[in-house]
C-alpha atoms as a PDB file:
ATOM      1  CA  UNK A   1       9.589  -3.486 -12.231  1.00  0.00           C
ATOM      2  CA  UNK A   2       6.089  -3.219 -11.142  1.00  0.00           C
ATOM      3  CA  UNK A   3       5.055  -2.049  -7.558  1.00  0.00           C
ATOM      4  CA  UNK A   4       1.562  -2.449  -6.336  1.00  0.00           C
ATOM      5  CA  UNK A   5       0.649  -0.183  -3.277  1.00  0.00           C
ATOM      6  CA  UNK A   6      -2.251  -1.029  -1.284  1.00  0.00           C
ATOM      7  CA  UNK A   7      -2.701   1.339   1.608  1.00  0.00           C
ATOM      8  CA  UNK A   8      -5.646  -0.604   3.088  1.00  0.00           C
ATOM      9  CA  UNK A   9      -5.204  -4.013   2.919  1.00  0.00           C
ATOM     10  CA  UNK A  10      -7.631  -6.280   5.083  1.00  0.00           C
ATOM     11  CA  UNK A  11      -7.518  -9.890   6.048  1.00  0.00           C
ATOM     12  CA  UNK A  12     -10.911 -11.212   4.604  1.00  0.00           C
ATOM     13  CA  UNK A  13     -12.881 -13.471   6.591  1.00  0.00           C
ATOM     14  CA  UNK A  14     -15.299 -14.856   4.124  1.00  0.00           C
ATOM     15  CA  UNK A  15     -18.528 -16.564   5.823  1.00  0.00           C
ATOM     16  CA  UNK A  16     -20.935 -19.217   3.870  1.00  0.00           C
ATOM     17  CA  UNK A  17     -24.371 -20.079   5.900  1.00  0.00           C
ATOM     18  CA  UNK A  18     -27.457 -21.094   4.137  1.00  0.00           C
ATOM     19  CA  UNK A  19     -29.591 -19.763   7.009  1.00  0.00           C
ATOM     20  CA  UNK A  20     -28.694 -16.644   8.794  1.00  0.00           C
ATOM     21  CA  UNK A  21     -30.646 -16.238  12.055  1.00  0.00           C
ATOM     22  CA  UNK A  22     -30.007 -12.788  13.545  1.00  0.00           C
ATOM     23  CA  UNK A  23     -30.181 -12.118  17.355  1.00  0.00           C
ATOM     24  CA  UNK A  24     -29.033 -15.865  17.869  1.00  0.00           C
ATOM     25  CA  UNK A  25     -26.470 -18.265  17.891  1.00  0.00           C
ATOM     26  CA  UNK A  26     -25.201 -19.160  14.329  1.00  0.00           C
ATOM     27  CA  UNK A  27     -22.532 -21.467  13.492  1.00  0.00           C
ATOM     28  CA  UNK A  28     -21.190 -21.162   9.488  1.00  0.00           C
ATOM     29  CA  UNK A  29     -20.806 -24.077   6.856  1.00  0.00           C
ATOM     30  CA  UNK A  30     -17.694 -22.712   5.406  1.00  0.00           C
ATOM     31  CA  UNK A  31     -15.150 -20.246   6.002  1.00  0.00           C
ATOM     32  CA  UNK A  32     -12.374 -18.187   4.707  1.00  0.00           C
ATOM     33  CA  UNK A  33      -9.641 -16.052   5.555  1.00  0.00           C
ATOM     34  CA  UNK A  34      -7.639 -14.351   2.774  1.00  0.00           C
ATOM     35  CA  UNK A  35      -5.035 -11.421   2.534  1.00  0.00           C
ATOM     36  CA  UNK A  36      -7.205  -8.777   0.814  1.00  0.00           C
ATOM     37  CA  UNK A  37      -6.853  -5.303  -0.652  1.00  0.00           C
ATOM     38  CA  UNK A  38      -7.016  -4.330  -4.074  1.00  0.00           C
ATOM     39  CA  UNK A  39      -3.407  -3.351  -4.552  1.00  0.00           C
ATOM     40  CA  UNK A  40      -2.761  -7.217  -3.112  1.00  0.00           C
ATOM     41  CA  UNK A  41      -5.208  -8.117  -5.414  1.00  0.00           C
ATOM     42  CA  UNK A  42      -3.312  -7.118  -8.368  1.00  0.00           C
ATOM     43  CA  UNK A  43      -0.084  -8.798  -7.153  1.00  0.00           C
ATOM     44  CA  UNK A  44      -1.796 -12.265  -6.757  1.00  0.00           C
ATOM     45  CA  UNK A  45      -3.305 -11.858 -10.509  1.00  0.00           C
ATOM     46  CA  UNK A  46      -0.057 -10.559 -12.166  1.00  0.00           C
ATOM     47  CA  UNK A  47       1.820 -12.939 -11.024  1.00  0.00           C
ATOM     48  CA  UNK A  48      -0.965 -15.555 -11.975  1.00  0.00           C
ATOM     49  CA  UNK A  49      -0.458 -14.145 -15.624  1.00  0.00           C
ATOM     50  CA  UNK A  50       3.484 -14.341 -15.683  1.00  0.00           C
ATOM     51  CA  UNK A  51       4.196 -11.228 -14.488  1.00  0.00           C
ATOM     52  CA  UNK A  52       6.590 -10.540 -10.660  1.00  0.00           C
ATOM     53  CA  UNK A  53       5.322  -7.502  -8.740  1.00  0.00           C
ATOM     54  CA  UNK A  54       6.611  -5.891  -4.935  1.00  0.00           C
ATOM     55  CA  UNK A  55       3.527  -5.510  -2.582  1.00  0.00           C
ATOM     56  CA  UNK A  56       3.956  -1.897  -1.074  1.00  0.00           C
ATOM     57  CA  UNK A  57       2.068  -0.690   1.364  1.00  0.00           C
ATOM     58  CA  UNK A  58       0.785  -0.776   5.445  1.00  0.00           C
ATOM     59  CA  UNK A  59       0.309  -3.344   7.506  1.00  0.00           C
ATOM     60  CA  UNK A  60      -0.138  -4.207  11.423  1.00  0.00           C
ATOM     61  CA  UNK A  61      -0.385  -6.817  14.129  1.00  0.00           C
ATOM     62  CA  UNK A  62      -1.671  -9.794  14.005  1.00  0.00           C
ATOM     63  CA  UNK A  63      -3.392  -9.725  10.862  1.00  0.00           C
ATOM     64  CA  UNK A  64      -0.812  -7.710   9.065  1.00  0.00           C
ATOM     65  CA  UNK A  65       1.410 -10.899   9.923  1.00  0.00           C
ATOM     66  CA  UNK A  66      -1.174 -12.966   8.231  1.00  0.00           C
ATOM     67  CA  UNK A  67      -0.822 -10.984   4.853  1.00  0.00           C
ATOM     68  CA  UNK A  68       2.524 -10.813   4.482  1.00  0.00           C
ATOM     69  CA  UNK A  69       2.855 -14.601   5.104  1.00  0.00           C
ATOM     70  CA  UNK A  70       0.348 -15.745   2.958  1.00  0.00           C
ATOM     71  CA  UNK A  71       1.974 -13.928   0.486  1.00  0.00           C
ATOM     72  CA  UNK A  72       4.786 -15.658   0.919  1.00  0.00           C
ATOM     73  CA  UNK A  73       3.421 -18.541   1.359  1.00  0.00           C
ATOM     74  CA  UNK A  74       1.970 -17.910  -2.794  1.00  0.00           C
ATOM     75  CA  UNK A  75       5.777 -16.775  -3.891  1.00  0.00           C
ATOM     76  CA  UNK A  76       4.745 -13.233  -3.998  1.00  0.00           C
ATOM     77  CA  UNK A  77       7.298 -10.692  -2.332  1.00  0.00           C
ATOM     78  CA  UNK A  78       5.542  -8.128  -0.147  1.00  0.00           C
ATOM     79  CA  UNK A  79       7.493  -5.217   1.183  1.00  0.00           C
ATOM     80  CA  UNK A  80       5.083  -3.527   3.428  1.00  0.00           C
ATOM     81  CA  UNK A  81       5.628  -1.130   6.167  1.00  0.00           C
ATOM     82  CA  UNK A  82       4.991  -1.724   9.724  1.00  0.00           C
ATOM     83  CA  UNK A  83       2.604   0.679  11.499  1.00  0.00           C
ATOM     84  CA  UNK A  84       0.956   0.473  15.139  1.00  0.00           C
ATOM     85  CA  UNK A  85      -2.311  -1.361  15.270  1.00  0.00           C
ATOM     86  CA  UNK A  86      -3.770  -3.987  13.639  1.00  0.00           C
ATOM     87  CA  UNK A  87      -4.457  -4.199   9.867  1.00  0.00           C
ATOM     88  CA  UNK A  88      -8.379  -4.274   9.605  1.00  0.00           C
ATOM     89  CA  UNK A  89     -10.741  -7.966   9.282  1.00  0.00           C
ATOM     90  CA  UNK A  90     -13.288  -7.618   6.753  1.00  0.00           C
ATOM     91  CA  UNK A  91     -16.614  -9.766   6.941  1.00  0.00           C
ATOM     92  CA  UNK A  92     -18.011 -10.937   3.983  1.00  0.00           C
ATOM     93  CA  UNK A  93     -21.261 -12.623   5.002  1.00  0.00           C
ATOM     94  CA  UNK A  94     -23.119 -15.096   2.249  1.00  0.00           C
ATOM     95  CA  UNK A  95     -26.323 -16.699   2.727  1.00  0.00           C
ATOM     96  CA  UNK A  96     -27.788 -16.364  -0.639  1.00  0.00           C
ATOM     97  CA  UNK A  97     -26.899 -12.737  -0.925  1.00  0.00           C
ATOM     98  CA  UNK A  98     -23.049 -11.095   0.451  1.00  0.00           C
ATOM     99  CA  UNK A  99     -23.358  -8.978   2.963  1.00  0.00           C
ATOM    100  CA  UNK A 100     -19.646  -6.870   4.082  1.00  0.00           C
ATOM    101  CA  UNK A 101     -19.105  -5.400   6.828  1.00  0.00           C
ATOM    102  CA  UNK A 102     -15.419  -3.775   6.906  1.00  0.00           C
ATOM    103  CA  UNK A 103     -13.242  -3.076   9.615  1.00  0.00           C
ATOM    104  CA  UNK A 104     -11.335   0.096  10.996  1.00  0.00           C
ATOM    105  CA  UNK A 105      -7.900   0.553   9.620  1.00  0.00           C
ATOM    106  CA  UNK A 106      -5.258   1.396  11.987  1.00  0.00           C
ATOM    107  CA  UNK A 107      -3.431   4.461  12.048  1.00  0.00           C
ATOM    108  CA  UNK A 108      -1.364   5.608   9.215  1.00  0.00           C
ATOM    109  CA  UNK A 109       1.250   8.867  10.527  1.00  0.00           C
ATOM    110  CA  UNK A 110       3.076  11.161   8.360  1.00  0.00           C
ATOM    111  CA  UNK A 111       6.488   9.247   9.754  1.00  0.00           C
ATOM    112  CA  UNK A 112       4.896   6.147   8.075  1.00  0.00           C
ATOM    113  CA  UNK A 113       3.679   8.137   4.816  1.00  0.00           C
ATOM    114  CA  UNK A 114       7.844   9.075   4.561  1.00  0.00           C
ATOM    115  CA  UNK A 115       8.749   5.445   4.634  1.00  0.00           C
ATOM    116  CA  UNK A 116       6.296   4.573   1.600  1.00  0.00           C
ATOM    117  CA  UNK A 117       7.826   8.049  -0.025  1.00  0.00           C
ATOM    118  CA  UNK A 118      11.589   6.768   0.453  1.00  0.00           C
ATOM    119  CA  UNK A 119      10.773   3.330  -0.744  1.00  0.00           C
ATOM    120  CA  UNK A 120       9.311   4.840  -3.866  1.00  0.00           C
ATOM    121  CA  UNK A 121      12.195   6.955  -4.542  1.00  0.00           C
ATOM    122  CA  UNK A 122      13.738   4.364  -5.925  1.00  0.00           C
ATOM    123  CA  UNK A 123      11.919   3.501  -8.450  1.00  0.00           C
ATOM    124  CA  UNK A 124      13.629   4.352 -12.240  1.00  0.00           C
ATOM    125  CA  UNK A 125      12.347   5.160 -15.512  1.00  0.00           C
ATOM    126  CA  UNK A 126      10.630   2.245 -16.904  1.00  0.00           C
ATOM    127  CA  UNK A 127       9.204   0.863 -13.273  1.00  0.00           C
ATOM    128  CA  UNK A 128       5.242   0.964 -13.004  1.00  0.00           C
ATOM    129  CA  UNK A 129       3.323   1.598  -9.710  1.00  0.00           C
ATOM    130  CA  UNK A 130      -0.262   0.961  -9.357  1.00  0.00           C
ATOM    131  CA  UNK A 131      -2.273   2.422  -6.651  1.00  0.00           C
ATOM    132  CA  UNK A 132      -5.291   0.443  -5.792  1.00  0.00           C
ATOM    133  CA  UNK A 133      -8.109   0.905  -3.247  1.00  0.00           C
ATOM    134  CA  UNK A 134      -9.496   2.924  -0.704  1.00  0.00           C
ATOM    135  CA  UNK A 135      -7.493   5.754   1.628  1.00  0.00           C
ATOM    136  CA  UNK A 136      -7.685   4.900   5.483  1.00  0.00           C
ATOM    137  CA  UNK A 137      -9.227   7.787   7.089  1.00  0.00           C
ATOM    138  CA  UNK A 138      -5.988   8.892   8.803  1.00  0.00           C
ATOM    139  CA  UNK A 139      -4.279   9.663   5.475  1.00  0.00           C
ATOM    140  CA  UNK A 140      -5.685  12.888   3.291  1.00  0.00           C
ATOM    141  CA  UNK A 141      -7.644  11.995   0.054  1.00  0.00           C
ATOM    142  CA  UNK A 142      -4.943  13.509  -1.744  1.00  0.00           C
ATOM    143  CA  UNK A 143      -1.840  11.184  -1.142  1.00  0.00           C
ATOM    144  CA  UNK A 144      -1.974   9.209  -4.077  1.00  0.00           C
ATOM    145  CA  UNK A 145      -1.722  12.577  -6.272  1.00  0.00           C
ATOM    146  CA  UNK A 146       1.125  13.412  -3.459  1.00  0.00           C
ATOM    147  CA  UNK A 147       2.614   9.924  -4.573  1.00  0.00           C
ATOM    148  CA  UNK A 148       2.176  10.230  -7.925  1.00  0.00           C
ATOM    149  CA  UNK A 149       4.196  14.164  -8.266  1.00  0.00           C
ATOM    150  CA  UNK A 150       7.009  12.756  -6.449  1.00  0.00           C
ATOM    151  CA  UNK A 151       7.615   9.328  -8.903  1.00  0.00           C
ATOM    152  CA  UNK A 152      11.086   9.965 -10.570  1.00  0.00           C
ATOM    153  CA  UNK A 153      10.859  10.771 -14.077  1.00  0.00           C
ATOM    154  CA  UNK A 154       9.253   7.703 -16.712  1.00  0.00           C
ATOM    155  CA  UNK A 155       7.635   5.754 -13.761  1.00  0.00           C
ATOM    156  CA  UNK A 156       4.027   5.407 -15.063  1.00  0.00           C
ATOM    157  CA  UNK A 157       1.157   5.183 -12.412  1.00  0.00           C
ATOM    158  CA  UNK A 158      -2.004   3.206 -12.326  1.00  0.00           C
ATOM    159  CA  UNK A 159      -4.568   4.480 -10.285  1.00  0.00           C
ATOM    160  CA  UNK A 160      -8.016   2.424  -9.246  1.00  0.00           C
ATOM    161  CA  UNK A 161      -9.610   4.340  -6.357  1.00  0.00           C
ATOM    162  CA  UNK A 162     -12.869   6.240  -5.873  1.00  0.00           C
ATOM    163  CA  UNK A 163     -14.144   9.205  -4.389  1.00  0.00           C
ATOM    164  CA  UNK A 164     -12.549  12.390  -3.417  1.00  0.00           C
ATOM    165  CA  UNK A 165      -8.836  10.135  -3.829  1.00  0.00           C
ATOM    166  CA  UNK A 166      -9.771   9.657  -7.576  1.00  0.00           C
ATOM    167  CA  UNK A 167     -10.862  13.145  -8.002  1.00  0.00           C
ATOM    168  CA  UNK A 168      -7.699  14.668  -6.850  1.00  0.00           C
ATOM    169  CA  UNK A 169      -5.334  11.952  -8.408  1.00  0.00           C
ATOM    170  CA  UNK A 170      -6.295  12.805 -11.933  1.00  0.00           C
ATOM    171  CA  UNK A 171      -5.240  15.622 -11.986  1.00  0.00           C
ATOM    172  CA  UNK A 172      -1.500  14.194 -11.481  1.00  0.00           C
ATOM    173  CA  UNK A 173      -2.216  13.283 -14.858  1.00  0.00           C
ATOM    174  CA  UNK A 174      -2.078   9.363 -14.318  1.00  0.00           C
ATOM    175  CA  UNK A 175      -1.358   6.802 -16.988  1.00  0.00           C
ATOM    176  CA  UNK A 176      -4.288   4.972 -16.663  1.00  0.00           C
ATOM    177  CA  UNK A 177      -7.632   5.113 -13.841  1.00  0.00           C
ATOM    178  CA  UNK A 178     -10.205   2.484 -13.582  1.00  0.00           C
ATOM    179  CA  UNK A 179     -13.413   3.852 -12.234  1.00  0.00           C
ATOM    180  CA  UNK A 180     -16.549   1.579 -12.191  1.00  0.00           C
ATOM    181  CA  UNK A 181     -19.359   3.411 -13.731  1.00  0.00           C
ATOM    182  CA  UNK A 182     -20.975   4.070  -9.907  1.00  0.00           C
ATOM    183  CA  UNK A 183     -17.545   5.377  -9.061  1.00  0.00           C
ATOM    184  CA  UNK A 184     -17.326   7.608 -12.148  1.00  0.00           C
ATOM    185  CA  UNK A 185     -20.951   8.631 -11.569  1.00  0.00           C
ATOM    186  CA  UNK A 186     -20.414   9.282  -7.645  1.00  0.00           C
ATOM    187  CA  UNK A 187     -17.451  12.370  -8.957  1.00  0.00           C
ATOM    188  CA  UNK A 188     -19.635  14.063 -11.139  1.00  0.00           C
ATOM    189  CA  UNK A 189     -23.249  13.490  -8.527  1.00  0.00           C
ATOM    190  CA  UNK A 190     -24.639  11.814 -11.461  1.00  0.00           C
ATOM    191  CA  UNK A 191     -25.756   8.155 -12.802  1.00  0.00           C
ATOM    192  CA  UNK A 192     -24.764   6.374 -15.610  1.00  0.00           C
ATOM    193  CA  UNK A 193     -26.520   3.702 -16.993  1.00  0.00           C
ATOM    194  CA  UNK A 194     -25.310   3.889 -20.293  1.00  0.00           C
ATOM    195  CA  UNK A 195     -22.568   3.663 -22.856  1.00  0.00           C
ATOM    196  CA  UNK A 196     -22.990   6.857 -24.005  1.00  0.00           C
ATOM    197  CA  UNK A 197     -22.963   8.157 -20.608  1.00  0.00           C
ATOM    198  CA  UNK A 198     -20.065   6.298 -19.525  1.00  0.00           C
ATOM    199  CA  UNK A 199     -18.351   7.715 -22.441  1.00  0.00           C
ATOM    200  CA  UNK A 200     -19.294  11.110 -21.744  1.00  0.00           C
ATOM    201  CA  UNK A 201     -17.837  11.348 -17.934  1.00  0.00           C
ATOM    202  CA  UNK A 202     -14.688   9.166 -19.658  1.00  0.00           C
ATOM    203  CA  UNK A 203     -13.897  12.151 -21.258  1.00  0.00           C
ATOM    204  CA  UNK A 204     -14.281  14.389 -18.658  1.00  0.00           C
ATOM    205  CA  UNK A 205     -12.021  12.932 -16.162  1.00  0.00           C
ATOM    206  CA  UNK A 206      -9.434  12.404 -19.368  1.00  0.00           C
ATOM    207  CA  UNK A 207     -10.376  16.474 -19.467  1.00  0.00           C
ATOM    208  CA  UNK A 208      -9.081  16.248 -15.826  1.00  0.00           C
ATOM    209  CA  UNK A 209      -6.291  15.046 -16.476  1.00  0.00           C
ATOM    210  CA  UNK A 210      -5.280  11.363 -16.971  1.00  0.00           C
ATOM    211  CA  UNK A 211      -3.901   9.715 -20.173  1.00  0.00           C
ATOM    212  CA  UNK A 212      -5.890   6.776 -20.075  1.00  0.00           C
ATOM    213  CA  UNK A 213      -9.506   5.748 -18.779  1.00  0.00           C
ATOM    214  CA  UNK A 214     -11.280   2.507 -18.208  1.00  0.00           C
ATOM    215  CA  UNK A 215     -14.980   2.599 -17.113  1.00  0.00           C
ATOM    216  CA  UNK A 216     -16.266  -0.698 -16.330  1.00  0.00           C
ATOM    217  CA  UNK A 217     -20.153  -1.440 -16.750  1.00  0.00           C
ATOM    218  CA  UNK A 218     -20.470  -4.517 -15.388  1.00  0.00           C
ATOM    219  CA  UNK A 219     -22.627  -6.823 -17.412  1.00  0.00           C
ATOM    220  CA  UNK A 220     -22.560  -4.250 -20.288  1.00  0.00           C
ATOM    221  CA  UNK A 221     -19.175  -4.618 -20.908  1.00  0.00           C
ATOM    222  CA  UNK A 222     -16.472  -1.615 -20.757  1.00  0.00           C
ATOM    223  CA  UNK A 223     -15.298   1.507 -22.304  1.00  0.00           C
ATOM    224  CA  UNK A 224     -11.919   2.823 -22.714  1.00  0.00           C
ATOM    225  CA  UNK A 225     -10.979   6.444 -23.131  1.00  0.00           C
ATOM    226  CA  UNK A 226      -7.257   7.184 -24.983  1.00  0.00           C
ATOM    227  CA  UNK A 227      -6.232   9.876 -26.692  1.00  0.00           C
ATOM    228  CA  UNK A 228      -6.922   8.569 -30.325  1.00  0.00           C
ATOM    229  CA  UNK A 229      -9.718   7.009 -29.689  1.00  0.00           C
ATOM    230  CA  UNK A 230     -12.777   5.876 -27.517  1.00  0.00           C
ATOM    231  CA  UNK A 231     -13.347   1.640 -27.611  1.00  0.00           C
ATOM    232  CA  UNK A 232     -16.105  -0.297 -26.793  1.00  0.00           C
ATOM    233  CA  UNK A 233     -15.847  -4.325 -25.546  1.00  0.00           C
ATOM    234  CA  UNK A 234     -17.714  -6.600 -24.943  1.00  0.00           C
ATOM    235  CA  UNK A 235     -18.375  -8.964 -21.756  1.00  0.00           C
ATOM    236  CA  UNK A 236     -18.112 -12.662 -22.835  1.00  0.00           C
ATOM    237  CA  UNK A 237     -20.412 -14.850 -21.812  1.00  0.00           C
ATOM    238  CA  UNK A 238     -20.816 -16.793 -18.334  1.00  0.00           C
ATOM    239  CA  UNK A 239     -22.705 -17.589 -14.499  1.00  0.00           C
ATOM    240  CA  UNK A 240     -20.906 -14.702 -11.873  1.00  0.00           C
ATOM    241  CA  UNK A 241     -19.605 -16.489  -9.049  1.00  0.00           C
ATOM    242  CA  UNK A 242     -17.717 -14.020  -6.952  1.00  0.00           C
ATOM    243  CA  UNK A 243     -17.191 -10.172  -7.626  1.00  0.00           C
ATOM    244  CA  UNK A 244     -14.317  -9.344  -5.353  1.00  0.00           C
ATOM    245  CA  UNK A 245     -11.479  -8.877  -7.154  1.00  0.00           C
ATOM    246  CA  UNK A 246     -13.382  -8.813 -10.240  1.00  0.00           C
ATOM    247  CA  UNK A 247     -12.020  -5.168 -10.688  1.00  0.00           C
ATOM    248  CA  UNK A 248      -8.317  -5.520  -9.603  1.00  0.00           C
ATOM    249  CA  UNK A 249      -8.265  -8.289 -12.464  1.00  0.00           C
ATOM    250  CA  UNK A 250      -9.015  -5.702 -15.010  1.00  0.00           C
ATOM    251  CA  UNK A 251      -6.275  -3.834 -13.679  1.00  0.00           C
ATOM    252  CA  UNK A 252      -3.780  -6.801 -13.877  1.00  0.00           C
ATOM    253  CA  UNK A 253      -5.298  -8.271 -16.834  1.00  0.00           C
ATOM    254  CA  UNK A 254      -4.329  -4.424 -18.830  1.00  0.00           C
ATOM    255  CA  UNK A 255      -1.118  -3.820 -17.767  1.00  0.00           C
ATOM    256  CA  UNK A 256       0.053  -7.790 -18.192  1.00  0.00           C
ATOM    257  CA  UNK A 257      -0.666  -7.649 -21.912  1.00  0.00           C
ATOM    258  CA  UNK A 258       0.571  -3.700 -22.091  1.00  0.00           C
ATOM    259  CA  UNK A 259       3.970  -4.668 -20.811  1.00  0.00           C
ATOM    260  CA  UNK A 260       3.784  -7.232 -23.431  1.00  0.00           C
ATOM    261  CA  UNK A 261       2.684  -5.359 -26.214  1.00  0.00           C
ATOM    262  CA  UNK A 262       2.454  -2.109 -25.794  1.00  0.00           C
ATOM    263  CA  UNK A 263      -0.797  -1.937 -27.723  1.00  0.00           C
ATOM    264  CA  UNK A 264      -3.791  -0.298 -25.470  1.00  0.00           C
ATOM    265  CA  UNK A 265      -6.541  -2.616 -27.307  1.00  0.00           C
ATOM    266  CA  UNK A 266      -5.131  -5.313 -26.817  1.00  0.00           C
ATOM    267  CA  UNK A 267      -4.267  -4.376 -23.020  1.00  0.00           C
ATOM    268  CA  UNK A 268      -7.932  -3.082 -22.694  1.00  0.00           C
ATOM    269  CA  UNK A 269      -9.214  -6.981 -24.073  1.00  0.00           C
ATOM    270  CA  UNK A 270      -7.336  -8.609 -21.854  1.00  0.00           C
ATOM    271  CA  UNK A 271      -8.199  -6.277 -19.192  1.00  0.00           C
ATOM    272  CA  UNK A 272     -11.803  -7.056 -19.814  1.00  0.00           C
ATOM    273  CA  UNK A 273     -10.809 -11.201 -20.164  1.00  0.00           C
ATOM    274  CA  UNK A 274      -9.211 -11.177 -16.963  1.00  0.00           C
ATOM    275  CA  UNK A 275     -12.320  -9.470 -15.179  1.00  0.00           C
ATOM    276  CA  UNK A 276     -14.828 -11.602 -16.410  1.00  0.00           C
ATOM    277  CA  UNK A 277     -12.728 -14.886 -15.399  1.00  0.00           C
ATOM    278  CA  UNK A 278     -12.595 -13.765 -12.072  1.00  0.00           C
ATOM    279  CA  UNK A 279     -15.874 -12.748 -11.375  1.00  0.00           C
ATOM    280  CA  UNK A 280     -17.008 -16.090 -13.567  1.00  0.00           C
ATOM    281  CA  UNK A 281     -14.796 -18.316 -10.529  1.00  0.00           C
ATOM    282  CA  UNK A 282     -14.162 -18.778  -6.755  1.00  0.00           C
ATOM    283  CA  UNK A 283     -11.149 -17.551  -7.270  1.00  0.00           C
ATOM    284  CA  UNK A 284      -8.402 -15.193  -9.173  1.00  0.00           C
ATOM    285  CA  UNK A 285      -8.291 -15.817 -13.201  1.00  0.00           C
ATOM    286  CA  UNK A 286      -5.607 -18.067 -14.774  1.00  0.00           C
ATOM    287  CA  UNK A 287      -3.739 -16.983 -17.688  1.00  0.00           C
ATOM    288  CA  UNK A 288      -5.256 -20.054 -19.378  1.00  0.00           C
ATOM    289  CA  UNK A 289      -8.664 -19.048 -18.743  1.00  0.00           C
ATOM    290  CA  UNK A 290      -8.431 -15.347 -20.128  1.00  0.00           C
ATOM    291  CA  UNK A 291      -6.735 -16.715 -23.167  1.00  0.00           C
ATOM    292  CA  UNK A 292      -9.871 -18.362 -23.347  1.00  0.00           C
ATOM    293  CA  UNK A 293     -12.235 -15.473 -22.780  1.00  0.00           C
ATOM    294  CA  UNK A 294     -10.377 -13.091 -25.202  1.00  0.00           C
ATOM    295  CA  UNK A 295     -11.932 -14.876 -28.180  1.00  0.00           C
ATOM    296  CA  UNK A 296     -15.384 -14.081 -27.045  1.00  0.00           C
ATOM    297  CA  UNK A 297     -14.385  -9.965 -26.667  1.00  0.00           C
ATOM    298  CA  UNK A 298     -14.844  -7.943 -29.278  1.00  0.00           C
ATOM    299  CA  UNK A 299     -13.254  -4.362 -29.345  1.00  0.00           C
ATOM    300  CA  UNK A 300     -14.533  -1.881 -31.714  1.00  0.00           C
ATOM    301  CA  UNK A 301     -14.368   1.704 -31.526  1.00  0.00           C
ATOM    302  CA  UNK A 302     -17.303   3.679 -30.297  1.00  0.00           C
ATOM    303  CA  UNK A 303     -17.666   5.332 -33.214  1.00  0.00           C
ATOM    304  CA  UNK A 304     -18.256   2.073 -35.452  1.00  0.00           C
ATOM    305  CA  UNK A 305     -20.832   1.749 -32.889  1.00  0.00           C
ATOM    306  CA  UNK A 306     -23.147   4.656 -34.775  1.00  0.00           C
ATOM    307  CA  UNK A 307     -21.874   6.552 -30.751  1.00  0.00           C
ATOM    308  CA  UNK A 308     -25.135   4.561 -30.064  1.00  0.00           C
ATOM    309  CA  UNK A 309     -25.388   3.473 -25.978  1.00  0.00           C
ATOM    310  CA  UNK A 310     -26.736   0.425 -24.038  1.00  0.00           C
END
């Protein structure tokens, strides 16, 4: 079974203007409102790629309402807990560019940390649980390492967070993190802008702890970090349309073909197939389109690459 935990989830109010006028009136052309979060995120896509998940996580009010019946509503099967407050509204504003402007979380007590603890407990060898997104200020940075020591033996964690969070997790020894090359660079106080570079903080944070590593470039494709070897692939080619969720797809997109296969290439190609044909649509990637995409992704290991950077 695979579990998804999103401790921040957000109801997503996405705005489309073509002319934003600020200090007056402004009425929008289109809107949006969508049960967000990167954990949620990864639900929608796994299950868009064949796979059932359980949405874990907080949610309150109003808008945590929203969430968990849209996700109904798309034959997912959310099991969230119910805190005081309401679950934050994110803006995203575009009018040629996206602005965001994100919303306070609610609460999150110790009492409601238990409740994700004793839901987790069940979990058996075999299950997978990824952890995806940020930490509400109320809970400490180091909770997802706190989840992660307490997973019954064989449970496997995925872990997709940034910061302090990501520092602290790895050394829980994770399966598998997913840093973006500014979120890798942001732990070490550095930037990478390279291959190379990416490759060298890969390998410090698999130093750090966790098995696996995937550091996502953007454009310049992605690098994976495993204990064999070091891979390189490609981004195929195509017009970006919408970057949120881009990430989380990556996350599905791997661990879809790993259940599958059991074969970390071809987890980290689909991984990068399923990113691109998110970012490359409105919406989430279908299984049909990063079938598709796959053929233009080339994995190769770095060092049939001459270690040479971009």
């Amino acid at each position: 079974m695979i579990y998804t935990i999103t401790l921040n989830p957000s109801v997503d109010y996405i705005v489309r203007l073509e002319n934003l006028k600020t200090g007056l009136v402004n009425t929008v052309d289109e809107e949006m409102k969508i049960a967000g979060g990167k954990g949620v995120n990864v639900t929608k896509v796994l299950k868009r790629l064949g796979h059932e998940s359980t949405a874990l996580g907080f949610v309150g009010g109003f808008t945590g309402q929203f969430i968990e019946q849209s996700l109904k509503e798309e034959a997912l099967h959310p099991n969230f807990i119910h805190v005081n407050g309401d679950t934050r509204i994110n803006i995203k504003l575009k009018n040629g560019e996206e602005t965001e402007i994100n919303g306070l979380s609610p609460e999150i007590t110790e009492s409601d940390i238990e409740q994700l603890f004793t839901q987790l407990s069940q979990t058996v060898a075999g299950d997978i649980v990824v952890m995806a997104g940020s930490v509400p200020s109320s809970v400490d940075q180091t909770i997802y390492s706190r989840i992660l020591q307490t997973l019954p033996d064989g449970v496997q964690a995925i872990v997709d967070t940034k910061g302090e969070a990501l520092k602290e997790v790895v050394k829980a020894k994770p399966f598998l993190v997913k840093p973006n090359h500014h979120e890798l660079g942001d732990i070490f106080d550095v930037d990478i802008t390279s291959v190379a570079e990416a490759v060298k903080y890969g390998k410090k944070v698999q130093e750090m702890g966790a098995k696996n590593v995937i550091v996502s470039l953007a454009g310049d494709g992605a690098v994976l970090v495993t204990a064999e070897d070091v891979l390189f692939g490609n981004v195929p080619i195509g017009k970006v349309q919408n970057s949120v969720g881009a990430g989380d797809s990556v996350v599905a997109g791997f661990l879809s073909k790993y259940i599958e296969t059991e074969n970390l290439k071809e987890a980290f190609q689909s991984g990068i197939a399923a990113g691109s044909a998110s970012a490359f649509s409105t919406g989430f990637c279908t299984a049909e389109e990063v079938q598709e995409l796959r053929k233009q992704i080339t994995v190769k290991t770095y060092d049939d690459m001459g270690g040479r950077g971009i």
